[in-house]
PDB file of N, CA and C in Angstrom:
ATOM      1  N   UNK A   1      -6.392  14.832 -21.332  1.00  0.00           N
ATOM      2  CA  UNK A   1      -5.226  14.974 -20.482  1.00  0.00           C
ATOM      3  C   UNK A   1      -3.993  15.065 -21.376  1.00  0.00           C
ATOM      4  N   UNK A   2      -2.548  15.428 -20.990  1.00  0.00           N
ATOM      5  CA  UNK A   2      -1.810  15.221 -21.426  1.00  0.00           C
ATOM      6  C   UNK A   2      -0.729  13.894 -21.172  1.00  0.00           C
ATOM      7  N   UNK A   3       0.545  13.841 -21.919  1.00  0.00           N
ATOM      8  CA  UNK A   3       1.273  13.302 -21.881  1.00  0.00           C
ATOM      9  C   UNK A   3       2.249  13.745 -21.200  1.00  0.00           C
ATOM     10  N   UNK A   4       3.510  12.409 -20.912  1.00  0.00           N
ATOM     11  CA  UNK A   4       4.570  13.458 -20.106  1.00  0.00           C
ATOM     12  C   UNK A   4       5.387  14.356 -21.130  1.00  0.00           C
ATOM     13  N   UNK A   5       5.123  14.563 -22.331  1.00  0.00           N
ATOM     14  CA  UNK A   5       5.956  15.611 -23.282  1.00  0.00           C
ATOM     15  C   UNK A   5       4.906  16.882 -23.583  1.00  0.00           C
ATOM     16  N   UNK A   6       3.373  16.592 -22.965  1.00  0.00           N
ATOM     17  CA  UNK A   6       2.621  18.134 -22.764  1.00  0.00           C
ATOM     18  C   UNK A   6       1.562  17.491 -24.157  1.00  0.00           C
ATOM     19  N   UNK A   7       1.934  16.419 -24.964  1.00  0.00           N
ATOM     20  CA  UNK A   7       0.948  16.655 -25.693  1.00  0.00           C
ATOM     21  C   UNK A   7      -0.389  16.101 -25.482  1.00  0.00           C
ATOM     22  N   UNK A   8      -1.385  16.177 -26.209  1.00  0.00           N
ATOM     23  CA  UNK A   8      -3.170  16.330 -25.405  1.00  0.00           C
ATOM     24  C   UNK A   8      -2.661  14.610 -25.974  1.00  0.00           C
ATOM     25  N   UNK A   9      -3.624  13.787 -25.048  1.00  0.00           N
ATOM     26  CA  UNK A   9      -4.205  12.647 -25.409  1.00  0.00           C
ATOM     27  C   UNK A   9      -5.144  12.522 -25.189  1.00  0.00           C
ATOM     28  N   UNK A  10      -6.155  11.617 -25.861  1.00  0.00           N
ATOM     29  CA  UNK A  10      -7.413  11.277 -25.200  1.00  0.00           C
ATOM     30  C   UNK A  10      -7.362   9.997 -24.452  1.00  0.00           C
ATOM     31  N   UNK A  11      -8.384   9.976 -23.389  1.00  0.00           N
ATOM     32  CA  UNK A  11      -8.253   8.699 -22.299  1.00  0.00           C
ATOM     33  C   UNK A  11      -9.721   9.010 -22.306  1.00  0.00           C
ATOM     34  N   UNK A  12     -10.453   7.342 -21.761  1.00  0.00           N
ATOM     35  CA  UNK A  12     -11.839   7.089 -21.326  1.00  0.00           C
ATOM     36  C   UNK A  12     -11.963   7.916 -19.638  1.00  0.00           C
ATOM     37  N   UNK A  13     -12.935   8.462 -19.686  1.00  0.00           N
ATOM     38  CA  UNK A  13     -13.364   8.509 -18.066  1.00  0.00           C
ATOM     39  C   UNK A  13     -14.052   7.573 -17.702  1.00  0.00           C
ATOM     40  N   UNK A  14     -13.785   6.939 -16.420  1.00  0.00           N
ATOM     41  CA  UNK A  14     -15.637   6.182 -15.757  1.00  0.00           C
ATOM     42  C   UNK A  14     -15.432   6.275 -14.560  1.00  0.00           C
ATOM     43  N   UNK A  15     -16.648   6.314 -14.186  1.00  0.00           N
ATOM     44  CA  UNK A  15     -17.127   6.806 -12.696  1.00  0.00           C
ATOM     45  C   UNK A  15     -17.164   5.159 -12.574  1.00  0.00           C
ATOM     46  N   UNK A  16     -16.497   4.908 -10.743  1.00  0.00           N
ATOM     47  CA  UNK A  16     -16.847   3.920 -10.499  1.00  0.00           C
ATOM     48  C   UNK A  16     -17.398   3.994  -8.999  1.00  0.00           C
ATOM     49  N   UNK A  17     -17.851   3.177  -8.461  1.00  0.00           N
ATOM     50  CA  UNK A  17     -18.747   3.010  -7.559  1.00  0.00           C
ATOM     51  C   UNK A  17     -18.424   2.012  -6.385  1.00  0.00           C
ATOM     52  N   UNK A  18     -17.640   2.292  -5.523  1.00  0.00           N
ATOM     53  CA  UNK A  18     -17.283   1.462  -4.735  1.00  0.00           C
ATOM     54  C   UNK A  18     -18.283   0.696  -3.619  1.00  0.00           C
ATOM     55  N   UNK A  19     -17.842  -0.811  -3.135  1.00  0.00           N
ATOM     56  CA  UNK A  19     -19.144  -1.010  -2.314  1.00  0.00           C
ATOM     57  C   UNK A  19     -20.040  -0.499  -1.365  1.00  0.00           C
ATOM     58  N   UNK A  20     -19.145   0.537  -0.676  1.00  0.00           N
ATOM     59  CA  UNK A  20     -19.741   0.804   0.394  1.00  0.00           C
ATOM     60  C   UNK A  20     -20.842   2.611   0.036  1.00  0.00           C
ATOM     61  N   UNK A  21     -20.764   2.593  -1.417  1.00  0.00           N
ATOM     62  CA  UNK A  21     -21.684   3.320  -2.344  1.00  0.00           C
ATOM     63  C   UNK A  21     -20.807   4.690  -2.462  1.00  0.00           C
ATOM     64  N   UNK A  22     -19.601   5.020  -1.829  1.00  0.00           N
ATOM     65  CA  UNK A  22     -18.845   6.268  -2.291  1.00  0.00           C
ATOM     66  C   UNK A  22     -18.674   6.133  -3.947  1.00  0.00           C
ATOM     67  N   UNK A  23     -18.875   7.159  -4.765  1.00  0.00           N
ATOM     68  CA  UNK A  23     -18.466   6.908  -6.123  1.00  0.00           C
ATOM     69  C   UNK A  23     -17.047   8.311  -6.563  1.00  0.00           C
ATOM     70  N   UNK A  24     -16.223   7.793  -7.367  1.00  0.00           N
ATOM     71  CA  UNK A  24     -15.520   8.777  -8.063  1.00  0.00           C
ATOM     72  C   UNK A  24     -15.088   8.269  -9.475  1.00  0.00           C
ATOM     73  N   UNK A  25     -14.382   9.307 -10.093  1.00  0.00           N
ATOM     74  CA  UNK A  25     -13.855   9.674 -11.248  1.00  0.00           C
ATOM     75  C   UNK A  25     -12.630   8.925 -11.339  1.00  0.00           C
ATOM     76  N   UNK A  26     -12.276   7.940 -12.635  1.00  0.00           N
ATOM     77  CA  UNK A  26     -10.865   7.351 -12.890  1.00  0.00           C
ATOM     78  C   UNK A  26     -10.694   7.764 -14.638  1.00  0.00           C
ATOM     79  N   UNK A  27      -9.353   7.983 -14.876  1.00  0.00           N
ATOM     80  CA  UNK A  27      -9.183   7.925 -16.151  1.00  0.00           C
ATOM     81  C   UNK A  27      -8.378   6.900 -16.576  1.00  0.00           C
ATOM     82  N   UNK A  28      -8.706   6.143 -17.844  1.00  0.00           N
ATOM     83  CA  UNK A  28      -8.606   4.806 -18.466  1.00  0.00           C
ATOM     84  C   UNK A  28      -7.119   4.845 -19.629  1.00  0.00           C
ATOM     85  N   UNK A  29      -6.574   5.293 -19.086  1.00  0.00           N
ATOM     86  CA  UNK A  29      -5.318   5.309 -20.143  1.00  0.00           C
ATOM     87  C   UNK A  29      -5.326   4.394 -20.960  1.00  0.00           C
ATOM     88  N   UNK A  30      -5.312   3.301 -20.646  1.00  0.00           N
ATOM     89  CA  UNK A  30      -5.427   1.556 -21.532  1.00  0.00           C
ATOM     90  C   UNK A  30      -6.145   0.852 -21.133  1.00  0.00           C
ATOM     91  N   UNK A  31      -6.962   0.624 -22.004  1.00  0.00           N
ATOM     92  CA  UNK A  31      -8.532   0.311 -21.203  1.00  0.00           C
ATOM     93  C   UNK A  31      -8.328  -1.560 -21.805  1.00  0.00           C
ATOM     94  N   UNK A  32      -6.817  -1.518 -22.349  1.00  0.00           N
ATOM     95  CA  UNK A  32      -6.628  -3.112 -22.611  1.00  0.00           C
ATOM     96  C   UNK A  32      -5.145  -3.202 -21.711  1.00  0.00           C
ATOM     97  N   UNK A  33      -4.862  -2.698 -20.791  1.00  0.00           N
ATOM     98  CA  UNK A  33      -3.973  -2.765 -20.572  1.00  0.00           C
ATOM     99  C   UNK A  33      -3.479  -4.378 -19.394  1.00  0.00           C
ATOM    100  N   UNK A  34      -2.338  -5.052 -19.302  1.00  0.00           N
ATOM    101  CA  UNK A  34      -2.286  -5.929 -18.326  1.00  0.00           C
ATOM    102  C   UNK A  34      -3.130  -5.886 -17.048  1.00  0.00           C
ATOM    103  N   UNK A  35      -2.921  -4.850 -16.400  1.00  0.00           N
ATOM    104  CA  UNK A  35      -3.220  -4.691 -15.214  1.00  0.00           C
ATOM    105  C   UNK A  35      -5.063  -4.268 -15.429  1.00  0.00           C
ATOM    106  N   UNK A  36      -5.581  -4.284 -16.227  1.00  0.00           N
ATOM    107  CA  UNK A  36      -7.211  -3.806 -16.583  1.00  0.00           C
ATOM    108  C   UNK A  36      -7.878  -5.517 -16.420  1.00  0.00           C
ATOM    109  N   UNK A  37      -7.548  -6.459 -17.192  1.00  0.00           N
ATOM    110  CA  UNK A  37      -8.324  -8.157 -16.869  1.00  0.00           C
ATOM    111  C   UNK A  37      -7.119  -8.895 -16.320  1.00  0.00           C
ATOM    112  N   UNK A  38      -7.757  -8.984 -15.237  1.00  0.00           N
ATOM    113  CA  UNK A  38      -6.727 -10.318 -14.549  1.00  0.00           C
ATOM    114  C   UNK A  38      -7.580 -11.292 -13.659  1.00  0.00           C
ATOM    115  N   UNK A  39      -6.891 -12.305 -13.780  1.00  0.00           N
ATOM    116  CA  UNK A  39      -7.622 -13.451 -13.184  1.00  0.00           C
ATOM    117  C   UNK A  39      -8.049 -12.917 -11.632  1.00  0.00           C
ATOM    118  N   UNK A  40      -8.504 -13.843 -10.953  1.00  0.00           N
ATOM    119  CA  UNK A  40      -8.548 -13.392  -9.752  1.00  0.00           C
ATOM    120  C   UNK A  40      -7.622 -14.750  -8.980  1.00  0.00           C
ATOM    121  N   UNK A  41      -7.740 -13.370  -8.006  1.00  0.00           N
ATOM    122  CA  UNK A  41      -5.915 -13.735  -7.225  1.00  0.00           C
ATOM    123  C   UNK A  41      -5.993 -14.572  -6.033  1.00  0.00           C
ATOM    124  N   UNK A  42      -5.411 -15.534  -5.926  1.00  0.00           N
ATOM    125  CA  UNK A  42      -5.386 -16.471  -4.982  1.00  0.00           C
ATOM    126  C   UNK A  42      -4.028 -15.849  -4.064  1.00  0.00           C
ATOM    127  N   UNK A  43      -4.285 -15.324  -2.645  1.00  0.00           N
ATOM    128  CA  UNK A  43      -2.773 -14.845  -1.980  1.00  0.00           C
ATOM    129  C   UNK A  43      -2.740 -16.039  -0.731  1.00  0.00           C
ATOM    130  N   UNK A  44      -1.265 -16.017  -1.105  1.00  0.00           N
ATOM    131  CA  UNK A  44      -0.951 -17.182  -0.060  1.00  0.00           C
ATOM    132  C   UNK A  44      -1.018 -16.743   1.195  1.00  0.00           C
ATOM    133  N   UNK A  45      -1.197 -17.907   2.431  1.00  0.00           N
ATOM    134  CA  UNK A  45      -1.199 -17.302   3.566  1.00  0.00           C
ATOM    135  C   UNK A  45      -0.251 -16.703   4.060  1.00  0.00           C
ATOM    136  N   UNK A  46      -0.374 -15.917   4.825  1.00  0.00           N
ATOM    137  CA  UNK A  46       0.679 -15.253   5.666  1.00  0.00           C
ATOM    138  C   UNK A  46       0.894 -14.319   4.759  1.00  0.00           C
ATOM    139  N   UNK A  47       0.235 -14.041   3.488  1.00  0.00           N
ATOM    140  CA  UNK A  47       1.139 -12.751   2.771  1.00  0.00           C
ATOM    141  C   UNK A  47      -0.182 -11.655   2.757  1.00  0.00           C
ATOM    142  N   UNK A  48       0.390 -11.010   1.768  1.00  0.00           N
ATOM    143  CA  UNK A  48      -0.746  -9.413   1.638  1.00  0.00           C
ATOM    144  C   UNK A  48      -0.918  -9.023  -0.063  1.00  0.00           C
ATOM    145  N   UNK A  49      -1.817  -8.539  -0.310  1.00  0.00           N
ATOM    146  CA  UNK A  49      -2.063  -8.246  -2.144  1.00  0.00           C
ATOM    147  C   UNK A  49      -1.893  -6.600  -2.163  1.00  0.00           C
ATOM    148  N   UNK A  50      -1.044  -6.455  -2.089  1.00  0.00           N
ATOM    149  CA  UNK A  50      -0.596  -4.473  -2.210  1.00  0.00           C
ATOM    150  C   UNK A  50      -1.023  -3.868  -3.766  1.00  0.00           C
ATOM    151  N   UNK A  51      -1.823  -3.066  -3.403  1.00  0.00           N
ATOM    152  CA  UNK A  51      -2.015  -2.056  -5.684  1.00  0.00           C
ATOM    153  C   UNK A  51      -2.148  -0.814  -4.882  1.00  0.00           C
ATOM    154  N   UNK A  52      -1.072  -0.370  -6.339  1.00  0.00           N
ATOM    155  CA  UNK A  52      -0.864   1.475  -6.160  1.00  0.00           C
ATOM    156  C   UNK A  52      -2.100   1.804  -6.962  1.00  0.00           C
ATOM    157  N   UNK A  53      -1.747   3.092  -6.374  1.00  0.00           N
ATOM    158  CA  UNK A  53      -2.695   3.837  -6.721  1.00  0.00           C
ATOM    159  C   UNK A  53      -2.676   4.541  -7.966  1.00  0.00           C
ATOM    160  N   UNK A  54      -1.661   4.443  -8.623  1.00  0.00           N
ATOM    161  CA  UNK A  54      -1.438   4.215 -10.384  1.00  0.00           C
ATOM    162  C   UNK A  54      -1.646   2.975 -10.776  1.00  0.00           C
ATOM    163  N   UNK A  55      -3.304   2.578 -11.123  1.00  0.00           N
ATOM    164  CA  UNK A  55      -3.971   1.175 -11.222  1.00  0.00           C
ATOM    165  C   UNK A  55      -3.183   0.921 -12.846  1.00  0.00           C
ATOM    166  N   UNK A  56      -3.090   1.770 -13.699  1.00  0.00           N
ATOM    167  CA  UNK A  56      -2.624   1.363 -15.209  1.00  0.00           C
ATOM    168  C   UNK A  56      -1.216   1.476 -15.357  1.00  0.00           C
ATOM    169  N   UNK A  57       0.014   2.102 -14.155  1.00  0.00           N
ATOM    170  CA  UNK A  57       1.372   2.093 -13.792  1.00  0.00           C
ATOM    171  C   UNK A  57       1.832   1.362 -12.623  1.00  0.00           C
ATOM    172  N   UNK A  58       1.155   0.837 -12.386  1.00  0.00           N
ATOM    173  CA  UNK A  58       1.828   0.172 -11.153  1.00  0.00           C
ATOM    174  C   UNK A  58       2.342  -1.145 -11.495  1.00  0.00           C
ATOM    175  N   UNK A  59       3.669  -1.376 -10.647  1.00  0.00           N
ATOM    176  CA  UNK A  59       4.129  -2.854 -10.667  1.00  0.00           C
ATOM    177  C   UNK A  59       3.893  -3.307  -9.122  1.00  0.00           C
ATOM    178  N   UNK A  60       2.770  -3.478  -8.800  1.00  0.00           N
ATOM    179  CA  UNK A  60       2.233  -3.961  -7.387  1.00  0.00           C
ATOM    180  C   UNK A  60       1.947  -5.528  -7.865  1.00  0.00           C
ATOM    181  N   UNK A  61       1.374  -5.908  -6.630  1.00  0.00           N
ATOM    182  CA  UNK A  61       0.956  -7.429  -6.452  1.00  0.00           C
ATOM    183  C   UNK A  61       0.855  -8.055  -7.638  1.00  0.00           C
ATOM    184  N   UNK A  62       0.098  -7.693  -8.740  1.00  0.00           N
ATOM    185  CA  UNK A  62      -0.766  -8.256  -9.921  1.00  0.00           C
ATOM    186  C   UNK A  62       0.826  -8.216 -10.765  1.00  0.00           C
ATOM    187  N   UNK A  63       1.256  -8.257 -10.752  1.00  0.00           N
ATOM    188  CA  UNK A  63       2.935  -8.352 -11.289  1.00  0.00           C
ATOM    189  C   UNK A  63       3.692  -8.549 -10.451  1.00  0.00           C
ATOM    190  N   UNK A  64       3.698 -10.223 -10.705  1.00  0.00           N
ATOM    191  CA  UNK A  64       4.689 -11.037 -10.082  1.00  0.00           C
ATOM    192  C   UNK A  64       6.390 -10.672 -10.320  1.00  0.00           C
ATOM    193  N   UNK A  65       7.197 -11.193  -9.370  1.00  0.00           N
ATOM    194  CA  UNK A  65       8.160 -10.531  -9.436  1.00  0.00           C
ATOM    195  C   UNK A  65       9.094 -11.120 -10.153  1.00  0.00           C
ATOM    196  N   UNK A  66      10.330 -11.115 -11.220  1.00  0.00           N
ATOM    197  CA  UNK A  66      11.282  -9.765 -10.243  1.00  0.00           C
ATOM    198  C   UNK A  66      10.085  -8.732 -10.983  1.00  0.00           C
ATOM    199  N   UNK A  67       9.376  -8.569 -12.093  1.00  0.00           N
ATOM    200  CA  UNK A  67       9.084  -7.238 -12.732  1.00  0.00           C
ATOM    201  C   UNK A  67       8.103  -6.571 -11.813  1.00  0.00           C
ATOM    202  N   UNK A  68       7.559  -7.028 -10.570  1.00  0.00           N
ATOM    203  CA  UNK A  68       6.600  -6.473  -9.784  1.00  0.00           C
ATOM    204  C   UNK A  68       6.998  -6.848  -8.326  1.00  0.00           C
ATOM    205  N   UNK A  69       6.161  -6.499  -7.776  1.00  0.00           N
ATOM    206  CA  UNK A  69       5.942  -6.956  -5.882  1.00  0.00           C
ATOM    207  C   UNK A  69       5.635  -8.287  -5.917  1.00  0.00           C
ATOM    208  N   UNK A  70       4.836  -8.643  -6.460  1.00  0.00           N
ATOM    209  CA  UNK A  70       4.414  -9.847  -6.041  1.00  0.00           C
ATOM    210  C   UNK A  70       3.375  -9.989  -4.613  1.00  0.00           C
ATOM    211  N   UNK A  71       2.905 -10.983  -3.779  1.00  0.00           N
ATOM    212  CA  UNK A  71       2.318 -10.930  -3.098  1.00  0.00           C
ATOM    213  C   UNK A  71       3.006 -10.710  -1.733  1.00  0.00           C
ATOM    214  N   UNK A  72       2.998 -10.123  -0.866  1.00  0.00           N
ATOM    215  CA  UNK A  72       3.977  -9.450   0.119  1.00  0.00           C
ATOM    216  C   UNK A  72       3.844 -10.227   1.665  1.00  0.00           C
ATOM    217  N   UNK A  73       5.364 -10.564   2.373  1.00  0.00           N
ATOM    218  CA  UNK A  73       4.755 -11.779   3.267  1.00  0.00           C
ATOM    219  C   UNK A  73       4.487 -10.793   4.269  1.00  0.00           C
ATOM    220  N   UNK A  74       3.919 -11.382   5.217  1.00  0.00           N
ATOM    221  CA  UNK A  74       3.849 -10.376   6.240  1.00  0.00           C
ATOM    222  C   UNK A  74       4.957 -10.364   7.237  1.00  0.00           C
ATOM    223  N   UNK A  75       5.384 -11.041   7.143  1.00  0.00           N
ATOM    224  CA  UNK A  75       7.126  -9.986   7.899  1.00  0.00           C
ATOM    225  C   UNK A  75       7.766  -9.136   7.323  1.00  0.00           C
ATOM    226  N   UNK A  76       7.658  -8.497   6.044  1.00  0.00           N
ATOM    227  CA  UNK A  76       8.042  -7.728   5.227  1.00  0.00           C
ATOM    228  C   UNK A  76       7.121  -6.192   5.504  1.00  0.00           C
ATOM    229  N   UNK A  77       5.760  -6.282   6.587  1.00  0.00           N
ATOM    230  CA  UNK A  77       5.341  -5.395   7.040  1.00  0.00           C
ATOM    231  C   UNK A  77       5.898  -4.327   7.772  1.00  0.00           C
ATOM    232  N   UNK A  78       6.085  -3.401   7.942  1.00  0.00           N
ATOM    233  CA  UNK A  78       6.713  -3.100   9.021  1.00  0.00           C
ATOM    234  C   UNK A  78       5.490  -1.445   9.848  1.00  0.00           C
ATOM    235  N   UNK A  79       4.813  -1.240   9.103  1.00  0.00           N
ATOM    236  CA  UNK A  79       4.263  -0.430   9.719  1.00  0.00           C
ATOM    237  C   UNK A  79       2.637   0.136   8.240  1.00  0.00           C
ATOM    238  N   UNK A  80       1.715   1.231   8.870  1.00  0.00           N
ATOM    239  CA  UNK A  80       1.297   1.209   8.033  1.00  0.00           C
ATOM    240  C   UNK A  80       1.119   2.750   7.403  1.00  0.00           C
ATOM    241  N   UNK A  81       0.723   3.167   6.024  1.00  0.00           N
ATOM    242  CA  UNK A  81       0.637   4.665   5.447  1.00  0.00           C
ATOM    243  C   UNK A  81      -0.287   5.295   6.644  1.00  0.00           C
ATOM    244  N   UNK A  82       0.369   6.450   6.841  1.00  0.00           N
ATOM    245  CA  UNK A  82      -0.540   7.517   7.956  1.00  0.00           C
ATOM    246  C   UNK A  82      -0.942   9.077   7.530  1.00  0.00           C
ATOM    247  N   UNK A  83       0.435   9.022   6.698  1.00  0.00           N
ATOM    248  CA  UNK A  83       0.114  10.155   5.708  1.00  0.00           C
ATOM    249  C   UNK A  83       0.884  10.395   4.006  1.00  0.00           C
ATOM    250  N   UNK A  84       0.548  11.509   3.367  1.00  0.00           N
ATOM    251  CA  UNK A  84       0.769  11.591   2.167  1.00  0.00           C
ATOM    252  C   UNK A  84       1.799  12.615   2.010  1.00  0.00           C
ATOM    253  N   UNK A  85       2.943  12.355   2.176  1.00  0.00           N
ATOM    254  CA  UNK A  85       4.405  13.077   2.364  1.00  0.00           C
ATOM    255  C   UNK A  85       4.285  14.094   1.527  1.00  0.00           C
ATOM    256  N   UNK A  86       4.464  13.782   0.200  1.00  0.00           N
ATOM    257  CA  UNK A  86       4.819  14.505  -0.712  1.00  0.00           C
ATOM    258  C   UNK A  86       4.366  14.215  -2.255  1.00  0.00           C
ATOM    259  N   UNK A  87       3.871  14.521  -2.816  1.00  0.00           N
ATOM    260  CA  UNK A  87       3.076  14.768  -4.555  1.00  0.00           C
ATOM    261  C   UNK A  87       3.589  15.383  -4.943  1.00  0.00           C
ATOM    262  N   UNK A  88       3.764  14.718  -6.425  1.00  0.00           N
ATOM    263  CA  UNK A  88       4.241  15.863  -7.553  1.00  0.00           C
ATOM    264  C   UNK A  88       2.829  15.151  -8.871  1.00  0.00           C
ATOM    265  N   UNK A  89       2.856  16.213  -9.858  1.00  0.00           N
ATOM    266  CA  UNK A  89       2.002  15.805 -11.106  1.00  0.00           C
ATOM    267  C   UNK A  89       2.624  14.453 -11.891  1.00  0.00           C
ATOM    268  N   UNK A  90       1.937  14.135 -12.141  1.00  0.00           N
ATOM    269  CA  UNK A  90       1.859  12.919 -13.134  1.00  0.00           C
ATOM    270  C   UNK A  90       2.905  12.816 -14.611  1.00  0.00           C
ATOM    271  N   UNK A  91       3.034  14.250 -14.514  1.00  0.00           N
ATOM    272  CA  UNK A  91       3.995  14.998 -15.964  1.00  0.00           C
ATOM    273  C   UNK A  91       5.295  15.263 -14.995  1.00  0.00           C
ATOM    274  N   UNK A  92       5.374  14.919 -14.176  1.00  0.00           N
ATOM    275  CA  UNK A  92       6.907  15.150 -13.340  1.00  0.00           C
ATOM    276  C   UNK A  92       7.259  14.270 -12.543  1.00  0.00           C
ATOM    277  N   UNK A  93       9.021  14.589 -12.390  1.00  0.00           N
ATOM    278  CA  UNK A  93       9.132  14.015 -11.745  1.00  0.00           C
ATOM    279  C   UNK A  93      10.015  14.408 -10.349  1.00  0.00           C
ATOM    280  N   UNK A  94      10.227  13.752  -9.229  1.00  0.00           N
ATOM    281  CA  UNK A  94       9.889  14.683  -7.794  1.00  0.00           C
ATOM    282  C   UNK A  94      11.603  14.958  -7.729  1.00  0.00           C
ATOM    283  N   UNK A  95      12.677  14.858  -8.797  1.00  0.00           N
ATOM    284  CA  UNK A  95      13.943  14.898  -8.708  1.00  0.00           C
ATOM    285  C   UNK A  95      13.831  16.362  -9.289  1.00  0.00           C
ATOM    286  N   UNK A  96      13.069  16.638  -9.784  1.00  0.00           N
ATOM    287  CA  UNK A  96      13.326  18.135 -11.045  1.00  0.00           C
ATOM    288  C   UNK A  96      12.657  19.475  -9.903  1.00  0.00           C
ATOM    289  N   UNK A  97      13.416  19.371  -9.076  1.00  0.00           N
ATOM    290  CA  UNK A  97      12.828  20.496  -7.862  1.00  0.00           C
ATOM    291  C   UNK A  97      12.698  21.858  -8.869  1.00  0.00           C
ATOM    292  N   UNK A  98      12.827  21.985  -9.656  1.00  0.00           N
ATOM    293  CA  UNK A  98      12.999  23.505 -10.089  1.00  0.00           C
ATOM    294  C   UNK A  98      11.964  23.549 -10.307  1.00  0.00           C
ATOM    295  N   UNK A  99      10.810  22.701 -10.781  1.00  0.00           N
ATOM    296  CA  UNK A  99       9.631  22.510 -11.306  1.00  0.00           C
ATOM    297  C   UNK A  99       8.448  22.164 -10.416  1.00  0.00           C
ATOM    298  N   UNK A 100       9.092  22.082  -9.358  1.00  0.00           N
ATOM    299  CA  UNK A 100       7.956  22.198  -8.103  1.00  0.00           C
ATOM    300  C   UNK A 100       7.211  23.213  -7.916  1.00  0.00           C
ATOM    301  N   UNK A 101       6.951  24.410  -7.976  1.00  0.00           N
ATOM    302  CA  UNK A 101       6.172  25.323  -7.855  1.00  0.00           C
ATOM    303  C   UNK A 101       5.152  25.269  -9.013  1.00  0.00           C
ATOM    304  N   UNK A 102       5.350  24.062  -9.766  1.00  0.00           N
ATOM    305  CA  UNK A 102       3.884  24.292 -10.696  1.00  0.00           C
ATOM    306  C   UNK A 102       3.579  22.760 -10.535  1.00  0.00           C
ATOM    307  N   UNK A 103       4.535  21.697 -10.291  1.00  0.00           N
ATOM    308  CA  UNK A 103       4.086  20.431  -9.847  1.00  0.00           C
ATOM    309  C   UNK A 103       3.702  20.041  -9.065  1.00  0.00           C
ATOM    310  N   UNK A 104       4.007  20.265  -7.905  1.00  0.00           N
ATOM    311  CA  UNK A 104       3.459  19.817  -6.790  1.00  0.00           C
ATOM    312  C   UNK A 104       1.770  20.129  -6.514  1.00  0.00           C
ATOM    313  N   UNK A 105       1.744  18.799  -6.137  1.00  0.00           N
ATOM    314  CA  UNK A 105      -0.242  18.638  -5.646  1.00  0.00           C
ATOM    315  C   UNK A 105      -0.086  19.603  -4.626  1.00  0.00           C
ATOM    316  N   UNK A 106      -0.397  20.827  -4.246  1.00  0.00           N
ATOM    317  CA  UNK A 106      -0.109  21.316  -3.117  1.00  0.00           C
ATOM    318  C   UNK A 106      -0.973  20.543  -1.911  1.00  0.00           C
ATOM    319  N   UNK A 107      -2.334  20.035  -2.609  1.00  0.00           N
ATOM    320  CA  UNK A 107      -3.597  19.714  -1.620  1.00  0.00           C
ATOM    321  C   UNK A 107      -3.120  18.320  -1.333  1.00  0.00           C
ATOM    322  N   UNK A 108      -2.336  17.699  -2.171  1.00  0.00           N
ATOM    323  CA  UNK A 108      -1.940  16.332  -1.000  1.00  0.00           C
ATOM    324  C   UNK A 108      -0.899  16.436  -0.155  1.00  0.00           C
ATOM    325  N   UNK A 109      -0.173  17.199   0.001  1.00  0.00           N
ATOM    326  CA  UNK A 109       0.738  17.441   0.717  1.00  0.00           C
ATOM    327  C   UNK A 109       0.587  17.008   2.474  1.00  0.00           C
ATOM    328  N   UNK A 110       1.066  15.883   2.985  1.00  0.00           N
ATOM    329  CA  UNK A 110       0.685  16.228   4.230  1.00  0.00           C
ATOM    330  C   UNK A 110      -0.693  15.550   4.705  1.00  0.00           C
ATOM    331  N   UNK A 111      -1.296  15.237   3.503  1.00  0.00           N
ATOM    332  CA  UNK A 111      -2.723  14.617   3.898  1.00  0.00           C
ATOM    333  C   UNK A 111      -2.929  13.566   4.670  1.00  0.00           C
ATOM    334  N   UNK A 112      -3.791  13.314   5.948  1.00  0.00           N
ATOM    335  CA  UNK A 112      -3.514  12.240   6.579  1.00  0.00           C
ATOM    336  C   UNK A 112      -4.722  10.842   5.984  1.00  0.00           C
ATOM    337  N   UNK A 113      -4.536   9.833   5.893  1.00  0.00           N
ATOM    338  CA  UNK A 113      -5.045   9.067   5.395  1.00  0.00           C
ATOM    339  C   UNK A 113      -5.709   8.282   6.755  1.00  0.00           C
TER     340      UNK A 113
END
């Protein structure tokens, strides 16, 4: 894959295997990274454990706050994802509209979850 300046890096692949036996493809950017071993998480009641879906970029639950979310109460809910607005690539970012016609995921666009 590349970097966000275009140059090649190498990253681990692994297929993982979720319980209910669907399997797919992840790539391992930092295969030591914080968010790769963490204890396991005790969430207080009344709250929620939120992780993006950038498992090696995300400042979700597993990064307490201010530098993360933290564990989320549930009055802080207010509704839930129904669909997938808008994607751009991983090498962009969604302010640089000029660069949308080669960034944009076209296939998530709109996707309903």
């Amino acid at each position: 894959t590349t970097d966000e300046f275009g140059a090649k890096v190498n990253v681990q692949r692994w297929k993982e295997t979720l319980p209910n036996g669907v399997s797919y493809e992840t790539l391992d950017q930092d295969p030591n990274g914080f968010e790769d071993n963490t204890p396991i998480y005790e969430v207080p009641p009344d709250h929620y454990f939120m992780m993006g879906d950038n498992r090696d970029n995300s400042t979700d639950s597993r990064v307490p706050p201010p530098a993360g979310v933290g564990y989320v109460p549930f009055e802080n809910l207010v509704g839930r994802a129904e669909v997938i607005f808008f994607s751009v690539d991983k090498n962009a970012h969604a302010w640089e509209f000029w660069k949308w016609p080669w960034t944009i995921r076209w296939d998530r666009l709109f996707k309903t979850l």
